[in-house]
PDB file of N, CA and C in Angstrom:
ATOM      1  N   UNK A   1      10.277 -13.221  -5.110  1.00  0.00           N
ATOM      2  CA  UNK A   1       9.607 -12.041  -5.596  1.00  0.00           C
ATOM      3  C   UNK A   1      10.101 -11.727  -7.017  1.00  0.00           C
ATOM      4  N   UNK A   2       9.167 -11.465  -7.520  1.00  0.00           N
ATOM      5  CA  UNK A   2       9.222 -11.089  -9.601  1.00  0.00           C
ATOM      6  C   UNK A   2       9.609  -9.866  -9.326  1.00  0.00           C
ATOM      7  N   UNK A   3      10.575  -9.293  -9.737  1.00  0.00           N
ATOM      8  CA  UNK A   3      10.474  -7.688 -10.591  1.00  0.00           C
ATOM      9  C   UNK A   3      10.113  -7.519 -11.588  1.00  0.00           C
ATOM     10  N   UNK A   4       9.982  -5.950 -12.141  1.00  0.00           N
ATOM     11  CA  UNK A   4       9.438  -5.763 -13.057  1.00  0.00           C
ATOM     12  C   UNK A   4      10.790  -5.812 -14.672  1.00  0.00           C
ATOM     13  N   UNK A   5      11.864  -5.753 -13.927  1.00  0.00           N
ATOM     14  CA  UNK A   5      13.195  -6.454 -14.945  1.00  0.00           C
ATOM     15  C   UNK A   5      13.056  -7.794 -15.621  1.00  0.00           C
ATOM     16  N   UNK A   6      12.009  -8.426 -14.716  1.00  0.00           N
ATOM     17  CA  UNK A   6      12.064  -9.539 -14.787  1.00  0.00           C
ATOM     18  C   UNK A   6      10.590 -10.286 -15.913  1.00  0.00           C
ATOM     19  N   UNK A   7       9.868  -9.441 -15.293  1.00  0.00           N
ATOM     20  CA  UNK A   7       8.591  -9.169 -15.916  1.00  0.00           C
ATOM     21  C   UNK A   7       8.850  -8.420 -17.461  1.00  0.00           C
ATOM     22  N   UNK A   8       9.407  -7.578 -17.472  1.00  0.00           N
ATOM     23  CA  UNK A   8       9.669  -6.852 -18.571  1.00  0.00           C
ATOM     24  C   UNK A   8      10.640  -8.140 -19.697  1.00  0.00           C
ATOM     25  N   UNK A   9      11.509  -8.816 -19.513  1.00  0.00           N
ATOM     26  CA  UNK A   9      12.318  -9.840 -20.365  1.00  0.00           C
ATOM     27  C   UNK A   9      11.230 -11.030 -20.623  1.00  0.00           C
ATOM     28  N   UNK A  10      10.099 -11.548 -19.763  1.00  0.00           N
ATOM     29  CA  UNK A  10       9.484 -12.763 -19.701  1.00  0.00           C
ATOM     30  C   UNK A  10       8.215 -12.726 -20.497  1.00  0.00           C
ATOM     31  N   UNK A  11       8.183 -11.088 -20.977  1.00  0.00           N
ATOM     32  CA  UNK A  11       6.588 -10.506 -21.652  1.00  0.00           C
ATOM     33  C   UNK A  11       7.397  -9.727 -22.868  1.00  0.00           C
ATOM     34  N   UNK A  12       8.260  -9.817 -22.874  1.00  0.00           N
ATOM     35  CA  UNK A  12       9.167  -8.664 -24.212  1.00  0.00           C
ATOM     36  C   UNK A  12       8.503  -7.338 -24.373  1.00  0.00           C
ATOM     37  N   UNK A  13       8.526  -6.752 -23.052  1.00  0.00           N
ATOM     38  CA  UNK A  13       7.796  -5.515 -23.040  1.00  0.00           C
ATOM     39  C   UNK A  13       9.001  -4.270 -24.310  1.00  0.00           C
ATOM     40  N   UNK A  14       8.066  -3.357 -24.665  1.00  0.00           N
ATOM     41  CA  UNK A  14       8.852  -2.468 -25.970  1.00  0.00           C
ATOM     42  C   UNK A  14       8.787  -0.872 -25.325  1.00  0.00           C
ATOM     43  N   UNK A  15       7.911  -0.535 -24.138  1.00  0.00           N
ATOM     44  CA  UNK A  15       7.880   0.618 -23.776  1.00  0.00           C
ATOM     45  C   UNK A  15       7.650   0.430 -21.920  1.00  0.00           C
ATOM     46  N   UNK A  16       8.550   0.358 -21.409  1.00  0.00           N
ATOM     47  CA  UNK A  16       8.413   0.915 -20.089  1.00  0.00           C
ATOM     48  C   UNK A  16       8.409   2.745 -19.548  1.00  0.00           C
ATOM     49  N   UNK A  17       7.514   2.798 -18.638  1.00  0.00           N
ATOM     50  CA  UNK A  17       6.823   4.020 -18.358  1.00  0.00           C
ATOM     51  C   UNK A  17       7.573   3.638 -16.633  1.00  0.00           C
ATOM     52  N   UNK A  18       8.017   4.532 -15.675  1.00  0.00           N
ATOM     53  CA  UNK A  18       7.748   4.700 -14.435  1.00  0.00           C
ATOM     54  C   UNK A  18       8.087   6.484 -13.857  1.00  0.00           C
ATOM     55  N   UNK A  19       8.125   6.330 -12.460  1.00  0.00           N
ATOM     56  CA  UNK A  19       8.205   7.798 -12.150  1.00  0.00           C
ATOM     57  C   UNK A  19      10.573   7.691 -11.505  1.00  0.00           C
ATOM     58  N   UNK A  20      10.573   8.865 -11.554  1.00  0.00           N
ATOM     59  CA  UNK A  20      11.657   9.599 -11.382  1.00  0.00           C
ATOM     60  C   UNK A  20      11.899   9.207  -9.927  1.00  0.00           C
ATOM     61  N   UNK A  21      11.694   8.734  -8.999  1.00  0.00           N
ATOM     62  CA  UNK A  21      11.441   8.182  -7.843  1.00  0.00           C
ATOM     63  C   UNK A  21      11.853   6.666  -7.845  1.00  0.00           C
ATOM     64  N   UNK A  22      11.230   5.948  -8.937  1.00  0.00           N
ATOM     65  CA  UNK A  22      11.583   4.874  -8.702  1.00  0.00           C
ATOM     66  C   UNK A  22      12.971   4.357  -9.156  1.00  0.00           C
ATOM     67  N   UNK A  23      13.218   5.023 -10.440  1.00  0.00           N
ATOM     68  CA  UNK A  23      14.617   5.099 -10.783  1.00  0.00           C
ATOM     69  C   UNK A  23      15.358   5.405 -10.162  1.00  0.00           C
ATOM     70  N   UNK A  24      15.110   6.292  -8.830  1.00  0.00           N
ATOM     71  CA  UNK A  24      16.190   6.171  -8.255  1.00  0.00           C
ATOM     72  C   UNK A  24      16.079   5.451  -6.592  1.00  0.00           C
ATOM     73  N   UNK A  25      15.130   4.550  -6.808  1.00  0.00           N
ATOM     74  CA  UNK A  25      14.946   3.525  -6.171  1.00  0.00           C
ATOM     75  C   UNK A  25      16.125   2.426  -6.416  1.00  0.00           C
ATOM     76  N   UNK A  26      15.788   2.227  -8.270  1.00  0.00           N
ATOM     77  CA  UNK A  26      16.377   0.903  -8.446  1.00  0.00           C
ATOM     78  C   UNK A  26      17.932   0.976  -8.440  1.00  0.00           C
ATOM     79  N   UNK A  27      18.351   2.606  -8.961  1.00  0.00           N
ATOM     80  CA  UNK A  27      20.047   2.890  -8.476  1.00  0.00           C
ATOM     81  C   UNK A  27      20.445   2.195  -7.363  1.00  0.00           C
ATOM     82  N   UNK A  28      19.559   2.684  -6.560  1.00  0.00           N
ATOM     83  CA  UNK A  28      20.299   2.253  -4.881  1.00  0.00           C
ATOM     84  C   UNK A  28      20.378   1.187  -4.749  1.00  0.00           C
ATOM     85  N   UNK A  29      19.255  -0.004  -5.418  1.00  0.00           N
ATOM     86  CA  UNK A  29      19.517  -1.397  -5.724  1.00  0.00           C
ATOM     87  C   UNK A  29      20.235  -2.055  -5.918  1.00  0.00           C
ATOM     88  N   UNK A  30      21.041  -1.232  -7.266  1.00  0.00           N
ATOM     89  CA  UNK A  30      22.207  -1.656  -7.714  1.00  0.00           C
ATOM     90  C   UNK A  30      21.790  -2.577  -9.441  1.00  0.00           C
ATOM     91  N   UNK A  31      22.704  -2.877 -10.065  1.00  0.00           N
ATOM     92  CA  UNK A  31      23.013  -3.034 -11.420  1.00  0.00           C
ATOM     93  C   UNK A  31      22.729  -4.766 -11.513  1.00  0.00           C
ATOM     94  N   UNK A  32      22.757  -5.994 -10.092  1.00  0.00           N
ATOM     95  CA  UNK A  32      22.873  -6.765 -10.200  1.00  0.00           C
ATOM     96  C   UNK A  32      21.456  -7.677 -11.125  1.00  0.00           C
ATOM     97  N   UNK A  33      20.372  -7.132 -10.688  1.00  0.00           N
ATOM     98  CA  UNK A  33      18.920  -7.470 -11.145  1.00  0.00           C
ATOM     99  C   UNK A  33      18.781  -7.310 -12.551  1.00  0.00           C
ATOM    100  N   UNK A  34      18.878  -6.204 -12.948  1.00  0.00           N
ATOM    101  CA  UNK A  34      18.944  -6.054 -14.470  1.00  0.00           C
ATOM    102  C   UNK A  34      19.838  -6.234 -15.293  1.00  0.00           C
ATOM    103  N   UNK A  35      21.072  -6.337 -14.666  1.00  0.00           N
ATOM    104  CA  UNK A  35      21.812  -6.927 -15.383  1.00  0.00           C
ATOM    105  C   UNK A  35      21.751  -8.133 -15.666  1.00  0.00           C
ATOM    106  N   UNK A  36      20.944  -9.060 -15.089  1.00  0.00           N
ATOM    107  CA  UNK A  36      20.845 -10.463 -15.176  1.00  0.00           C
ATOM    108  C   UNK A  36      19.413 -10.922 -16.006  1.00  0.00           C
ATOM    109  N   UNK A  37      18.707  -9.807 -16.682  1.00  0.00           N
ATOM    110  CA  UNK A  37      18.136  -9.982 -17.478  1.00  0.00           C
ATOM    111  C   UNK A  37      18.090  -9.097 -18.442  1.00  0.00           C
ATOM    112  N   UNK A  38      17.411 -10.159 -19.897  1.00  0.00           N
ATOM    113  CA  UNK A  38      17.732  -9.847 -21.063  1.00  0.00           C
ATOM    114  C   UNK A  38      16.333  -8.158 -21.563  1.00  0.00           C
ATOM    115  N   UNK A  39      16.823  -7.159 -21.694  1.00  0.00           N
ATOM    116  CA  UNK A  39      16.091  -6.345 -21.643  1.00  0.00           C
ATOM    117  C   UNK A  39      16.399  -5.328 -23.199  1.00  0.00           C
ATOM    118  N   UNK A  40      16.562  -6.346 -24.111  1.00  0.00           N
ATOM    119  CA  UNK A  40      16.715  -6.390 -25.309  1.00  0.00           C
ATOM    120  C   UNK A  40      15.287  -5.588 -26.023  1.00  0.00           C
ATOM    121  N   UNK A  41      14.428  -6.639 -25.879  1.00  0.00           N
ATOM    122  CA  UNK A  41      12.722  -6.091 -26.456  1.00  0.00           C
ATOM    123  C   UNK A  41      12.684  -4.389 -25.990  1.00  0.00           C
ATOM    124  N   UNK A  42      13.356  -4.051 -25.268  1.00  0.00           N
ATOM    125  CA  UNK A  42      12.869  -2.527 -24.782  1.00  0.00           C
ATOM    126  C   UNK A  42      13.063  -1.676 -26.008  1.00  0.00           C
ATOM    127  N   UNK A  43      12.602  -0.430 -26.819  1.00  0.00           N
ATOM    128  CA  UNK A  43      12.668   0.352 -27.117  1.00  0.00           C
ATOM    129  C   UNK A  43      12.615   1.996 -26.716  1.00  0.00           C
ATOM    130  N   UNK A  44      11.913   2.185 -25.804  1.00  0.00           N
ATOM    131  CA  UNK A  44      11.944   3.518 -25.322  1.00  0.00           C
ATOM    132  C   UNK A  44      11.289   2.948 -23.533  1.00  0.00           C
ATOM    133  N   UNK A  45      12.017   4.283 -23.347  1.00  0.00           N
ATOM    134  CA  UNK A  45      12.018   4.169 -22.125  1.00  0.00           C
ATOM    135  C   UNK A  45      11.101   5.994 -21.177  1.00  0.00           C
ATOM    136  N   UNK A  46      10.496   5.859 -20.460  1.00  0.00           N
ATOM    137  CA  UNK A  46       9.327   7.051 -20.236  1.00  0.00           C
ATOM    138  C   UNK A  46       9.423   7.312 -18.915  1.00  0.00           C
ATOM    139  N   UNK A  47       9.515   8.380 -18.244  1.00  0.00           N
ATOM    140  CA  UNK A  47       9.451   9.210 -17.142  1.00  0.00           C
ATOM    141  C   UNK A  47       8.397   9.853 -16.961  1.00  0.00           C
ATOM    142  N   UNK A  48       7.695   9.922 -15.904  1.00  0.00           N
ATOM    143  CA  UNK A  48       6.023  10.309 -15.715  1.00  0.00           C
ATOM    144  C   UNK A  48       6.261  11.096 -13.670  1.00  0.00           C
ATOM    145  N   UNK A  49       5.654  12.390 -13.256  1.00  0.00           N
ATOM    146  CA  UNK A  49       5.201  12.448 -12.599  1.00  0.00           C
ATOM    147  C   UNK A  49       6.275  13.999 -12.182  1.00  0.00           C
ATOM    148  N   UNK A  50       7.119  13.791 -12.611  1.00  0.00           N
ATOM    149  CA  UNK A  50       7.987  14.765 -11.654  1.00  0.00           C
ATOM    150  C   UNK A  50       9.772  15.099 -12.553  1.00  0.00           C
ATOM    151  N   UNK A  51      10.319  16.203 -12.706  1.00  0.00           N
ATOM    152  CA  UNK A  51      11.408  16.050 -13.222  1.00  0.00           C
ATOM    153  C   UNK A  51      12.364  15.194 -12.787  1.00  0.00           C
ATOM    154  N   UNK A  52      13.169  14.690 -14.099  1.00  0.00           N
ATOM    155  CA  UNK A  52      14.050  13.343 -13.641  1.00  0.00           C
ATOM    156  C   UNK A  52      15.796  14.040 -13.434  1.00  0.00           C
ATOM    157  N   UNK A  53      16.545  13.694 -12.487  1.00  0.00           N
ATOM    158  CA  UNK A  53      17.888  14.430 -12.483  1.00  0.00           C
ATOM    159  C   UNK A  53      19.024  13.735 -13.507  1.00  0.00           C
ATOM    160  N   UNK A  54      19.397  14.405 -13.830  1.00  0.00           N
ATOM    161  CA  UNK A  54      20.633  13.582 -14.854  1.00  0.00           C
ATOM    162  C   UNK A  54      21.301  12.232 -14.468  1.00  0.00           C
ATOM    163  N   UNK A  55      21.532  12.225 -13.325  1.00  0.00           N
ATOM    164  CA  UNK A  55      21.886  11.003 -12.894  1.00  0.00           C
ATOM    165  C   UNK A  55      21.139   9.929 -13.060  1.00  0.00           C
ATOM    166  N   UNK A  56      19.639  10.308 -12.888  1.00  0.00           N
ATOM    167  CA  UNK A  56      19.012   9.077 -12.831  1.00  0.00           C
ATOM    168  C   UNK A  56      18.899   8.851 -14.228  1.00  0.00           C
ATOM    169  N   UNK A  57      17.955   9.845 -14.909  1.00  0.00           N
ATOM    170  CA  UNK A  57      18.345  10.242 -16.627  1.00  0.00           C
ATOM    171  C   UNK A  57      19.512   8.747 -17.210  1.00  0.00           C
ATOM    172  N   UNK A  58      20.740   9.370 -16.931  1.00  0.00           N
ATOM    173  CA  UNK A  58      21.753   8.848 -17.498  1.00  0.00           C
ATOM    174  C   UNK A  58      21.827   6.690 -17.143  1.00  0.00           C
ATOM    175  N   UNK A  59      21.328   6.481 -15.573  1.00  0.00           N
ATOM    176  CA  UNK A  59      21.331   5.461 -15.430  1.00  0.00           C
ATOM    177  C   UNK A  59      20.577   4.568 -16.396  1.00  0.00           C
ATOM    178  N   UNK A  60      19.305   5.080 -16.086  1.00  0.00           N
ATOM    179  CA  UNK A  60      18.681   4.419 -16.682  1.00  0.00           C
ATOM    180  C   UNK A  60      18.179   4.122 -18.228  1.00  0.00           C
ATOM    181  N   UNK A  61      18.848   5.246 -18.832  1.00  0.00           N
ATOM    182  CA  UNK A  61      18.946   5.175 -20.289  1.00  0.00           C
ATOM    183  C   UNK A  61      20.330   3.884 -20.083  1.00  0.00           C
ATOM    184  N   UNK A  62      21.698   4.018 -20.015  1.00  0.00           N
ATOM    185  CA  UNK A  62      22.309   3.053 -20.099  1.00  0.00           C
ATOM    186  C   UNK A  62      22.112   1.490 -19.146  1.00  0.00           C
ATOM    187  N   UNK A  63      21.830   1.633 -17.922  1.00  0.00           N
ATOM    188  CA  UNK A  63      21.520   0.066 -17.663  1.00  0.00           C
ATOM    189  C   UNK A  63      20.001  -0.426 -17.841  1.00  0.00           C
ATOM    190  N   UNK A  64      19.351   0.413 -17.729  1.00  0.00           N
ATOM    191  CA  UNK A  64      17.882  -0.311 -18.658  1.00  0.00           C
ATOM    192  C   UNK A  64      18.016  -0.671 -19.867  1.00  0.00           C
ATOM    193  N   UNK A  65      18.098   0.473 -20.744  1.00  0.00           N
ATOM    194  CA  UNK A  65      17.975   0.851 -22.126  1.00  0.00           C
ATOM    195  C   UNK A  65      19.559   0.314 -22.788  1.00  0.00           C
ATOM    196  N   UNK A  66      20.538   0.347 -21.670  1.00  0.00           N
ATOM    197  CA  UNK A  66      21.198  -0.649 -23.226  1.00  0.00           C
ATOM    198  C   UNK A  66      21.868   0.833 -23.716  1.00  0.00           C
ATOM    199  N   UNK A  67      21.671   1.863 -23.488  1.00  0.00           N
ATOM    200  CA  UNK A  67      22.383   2.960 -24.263  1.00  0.00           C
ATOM    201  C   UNK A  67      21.389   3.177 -25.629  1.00  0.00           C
ATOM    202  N   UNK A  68      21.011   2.538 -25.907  1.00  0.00           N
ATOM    203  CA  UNK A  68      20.064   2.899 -27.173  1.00  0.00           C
ATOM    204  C   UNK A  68      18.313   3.153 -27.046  1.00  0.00           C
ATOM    205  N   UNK A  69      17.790   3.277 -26.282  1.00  0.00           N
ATOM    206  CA  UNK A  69      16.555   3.549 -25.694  1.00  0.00           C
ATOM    207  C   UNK A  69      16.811   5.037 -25.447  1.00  0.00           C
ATOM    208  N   UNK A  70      15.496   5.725 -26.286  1.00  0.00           N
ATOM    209  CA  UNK A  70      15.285   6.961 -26.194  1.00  0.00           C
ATOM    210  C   UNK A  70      14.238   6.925 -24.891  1.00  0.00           C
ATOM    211  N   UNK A  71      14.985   7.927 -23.973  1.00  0.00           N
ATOM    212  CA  UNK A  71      14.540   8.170 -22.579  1.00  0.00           C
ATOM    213  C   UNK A  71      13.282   9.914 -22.921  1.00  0.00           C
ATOM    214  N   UNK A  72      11.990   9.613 -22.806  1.00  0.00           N
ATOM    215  CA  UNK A  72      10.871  10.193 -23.156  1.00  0.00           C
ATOM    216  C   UNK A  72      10.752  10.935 -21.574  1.00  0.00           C
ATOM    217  N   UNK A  73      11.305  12.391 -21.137  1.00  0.00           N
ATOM    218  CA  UNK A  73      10.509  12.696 -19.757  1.00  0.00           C
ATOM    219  C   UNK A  73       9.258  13.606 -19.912  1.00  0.00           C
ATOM    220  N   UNK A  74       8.287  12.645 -19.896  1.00  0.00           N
ATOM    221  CA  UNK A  74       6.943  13.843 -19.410  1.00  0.00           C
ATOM    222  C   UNK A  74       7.040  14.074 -18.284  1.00  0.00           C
ATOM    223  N   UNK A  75       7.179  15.251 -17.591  1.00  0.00           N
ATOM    224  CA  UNK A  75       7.348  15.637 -16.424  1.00  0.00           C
ATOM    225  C   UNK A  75       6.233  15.824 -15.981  1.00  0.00           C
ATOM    226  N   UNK A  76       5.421  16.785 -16.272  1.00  0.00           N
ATOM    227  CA  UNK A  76       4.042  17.104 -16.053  1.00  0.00           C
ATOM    228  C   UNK A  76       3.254  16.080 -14.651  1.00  0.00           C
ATOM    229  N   UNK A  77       2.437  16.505 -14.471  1.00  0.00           N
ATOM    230  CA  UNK A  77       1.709  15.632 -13.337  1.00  0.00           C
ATOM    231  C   UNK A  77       0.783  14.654 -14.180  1.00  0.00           C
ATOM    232  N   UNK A  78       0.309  13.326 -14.071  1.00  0.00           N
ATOM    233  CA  UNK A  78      -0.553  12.261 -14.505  1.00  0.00           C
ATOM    234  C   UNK A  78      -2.046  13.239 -14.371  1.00  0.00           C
ATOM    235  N   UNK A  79      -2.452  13.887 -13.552  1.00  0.00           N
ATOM    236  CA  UNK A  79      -3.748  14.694 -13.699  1.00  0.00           C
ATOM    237  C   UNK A  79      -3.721  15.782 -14.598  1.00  0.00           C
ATOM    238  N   UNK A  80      -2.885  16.376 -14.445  1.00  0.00           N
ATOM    239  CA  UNK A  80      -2.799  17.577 -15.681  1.00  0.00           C
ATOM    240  C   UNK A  80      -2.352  16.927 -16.808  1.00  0.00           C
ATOM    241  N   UNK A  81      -1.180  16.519 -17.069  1.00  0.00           N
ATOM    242  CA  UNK A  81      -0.562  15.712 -18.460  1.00  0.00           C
ATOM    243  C   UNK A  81      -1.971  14.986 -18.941  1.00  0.00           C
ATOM    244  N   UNK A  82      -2.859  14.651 -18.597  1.00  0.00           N
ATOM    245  CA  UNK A  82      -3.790  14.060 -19.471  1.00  0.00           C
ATOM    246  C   UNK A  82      -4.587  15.068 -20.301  1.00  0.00           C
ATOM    247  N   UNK A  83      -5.094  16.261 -19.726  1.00  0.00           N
ATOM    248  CA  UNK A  83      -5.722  17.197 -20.354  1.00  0.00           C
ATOM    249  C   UNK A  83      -5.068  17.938 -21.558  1.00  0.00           C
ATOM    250  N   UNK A  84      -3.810  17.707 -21.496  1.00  0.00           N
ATOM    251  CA  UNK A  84      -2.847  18.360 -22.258  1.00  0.00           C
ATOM    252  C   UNK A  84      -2.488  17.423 -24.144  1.00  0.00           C
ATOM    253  N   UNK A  85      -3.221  16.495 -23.765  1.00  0.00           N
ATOM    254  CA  UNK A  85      -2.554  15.202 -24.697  1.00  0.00           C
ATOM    255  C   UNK A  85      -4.449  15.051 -25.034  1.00  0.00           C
ATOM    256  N   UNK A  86      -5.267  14.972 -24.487  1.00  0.00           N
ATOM    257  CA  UNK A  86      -6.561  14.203 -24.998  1.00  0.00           C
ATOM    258  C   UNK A  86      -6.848  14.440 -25.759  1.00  0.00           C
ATOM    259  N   UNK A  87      -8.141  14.455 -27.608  1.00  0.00           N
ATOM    260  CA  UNK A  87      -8.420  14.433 -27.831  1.00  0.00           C
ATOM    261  C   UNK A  87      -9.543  15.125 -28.437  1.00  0.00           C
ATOM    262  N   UNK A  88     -10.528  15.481 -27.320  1.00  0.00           N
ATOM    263  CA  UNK A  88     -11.382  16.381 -27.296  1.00  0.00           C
ATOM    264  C   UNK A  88     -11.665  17.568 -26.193  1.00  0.00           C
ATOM    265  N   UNK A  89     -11.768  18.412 -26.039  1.00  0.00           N
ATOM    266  CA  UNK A  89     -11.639  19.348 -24.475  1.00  0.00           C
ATOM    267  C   UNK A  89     -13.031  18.864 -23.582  1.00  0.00           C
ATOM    268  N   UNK A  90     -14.095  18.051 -24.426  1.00  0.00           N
ATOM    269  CA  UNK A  90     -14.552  17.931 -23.831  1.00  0.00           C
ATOM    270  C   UNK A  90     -15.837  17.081 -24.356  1.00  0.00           C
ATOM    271  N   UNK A  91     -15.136  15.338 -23.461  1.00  0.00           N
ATOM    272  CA  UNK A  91     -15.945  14.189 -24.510  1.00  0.00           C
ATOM    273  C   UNK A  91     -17.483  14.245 -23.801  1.00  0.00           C
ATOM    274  N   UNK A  92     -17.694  13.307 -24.747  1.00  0.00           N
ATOM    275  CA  UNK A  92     -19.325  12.997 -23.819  1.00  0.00           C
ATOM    276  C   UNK A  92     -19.362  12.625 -22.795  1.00  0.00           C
ATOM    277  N   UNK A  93     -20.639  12.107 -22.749  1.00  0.00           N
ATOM    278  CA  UNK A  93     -20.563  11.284 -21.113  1.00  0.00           C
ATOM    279  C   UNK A  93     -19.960   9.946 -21.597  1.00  0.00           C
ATOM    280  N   UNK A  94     -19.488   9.251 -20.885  1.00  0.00           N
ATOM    281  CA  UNK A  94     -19.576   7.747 -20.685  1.00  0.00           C
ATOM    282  C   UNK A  94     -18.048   7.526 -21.926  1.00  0.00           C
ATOM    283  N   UNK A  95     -17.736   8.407 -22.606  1.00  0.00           N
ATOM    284  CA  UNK A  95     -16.475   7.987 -23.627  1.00  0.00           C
ATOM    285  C   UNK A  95     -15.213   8.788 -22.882  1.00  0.00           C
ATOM    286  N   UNK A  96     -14.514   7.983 -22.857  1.00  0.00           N
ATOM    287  CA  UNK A  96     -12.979   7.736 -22.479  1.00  0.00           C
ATOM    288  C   UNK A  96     -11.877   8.534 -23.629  1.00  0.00           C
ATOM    289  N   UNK A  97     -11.121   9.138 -23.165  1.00  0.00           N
ATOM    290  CA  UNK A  97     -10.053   9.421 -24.101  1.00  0.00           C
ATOM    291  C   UNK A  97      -9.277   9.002 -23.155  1.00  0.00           C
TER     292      UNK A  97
END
């Protein structure tokens, strides 16, 4: 099975996004997975769905991010946080923001 540690070093991803949940998924995991890959390409690192606790905060800025990855928390919900960020209050039909 691929992770996304793994996925992320093999694609030189520059912005990973997940929720506050999963981070502290991968705590409980443990340090061995990501530590064993190169997660260099990262630049910022993003929290989506729900407030993140310091602990997890702190993990994952240092064993993802390397200590130098600015940790971005949008807390907000994915349904509301979009209305808040779009473009127009209110596109046409058929166009996407």
């Amino acid at each position: 099975m691929v992770c996304c540690w793994e996925l992320a070093e093999k694609h030189r991803i520059t912005i990973f996004y997940t929720a506050p949940t999963m981070i502290r998924a991968f705590m409980r995991a443990g340090r061995r997975i990501p530590d064993g890959c190169d997660l260099s390409s990262l630049r910022l690192l993003g929290t989506v769905g729900k407030p993140i606790n310091p602990e997890a905060w702190m993990w994952h800025r240092e064993v993802i991010g390397g200590g130098r990855c600015p940790v971005l928390d949008t807390w907000w919900q994915t349904e509301t946080g979009g209305m808040m960020i779009a473009p127009s209050p209110a596109p046409p039909p058929g166009w996407m923001t």
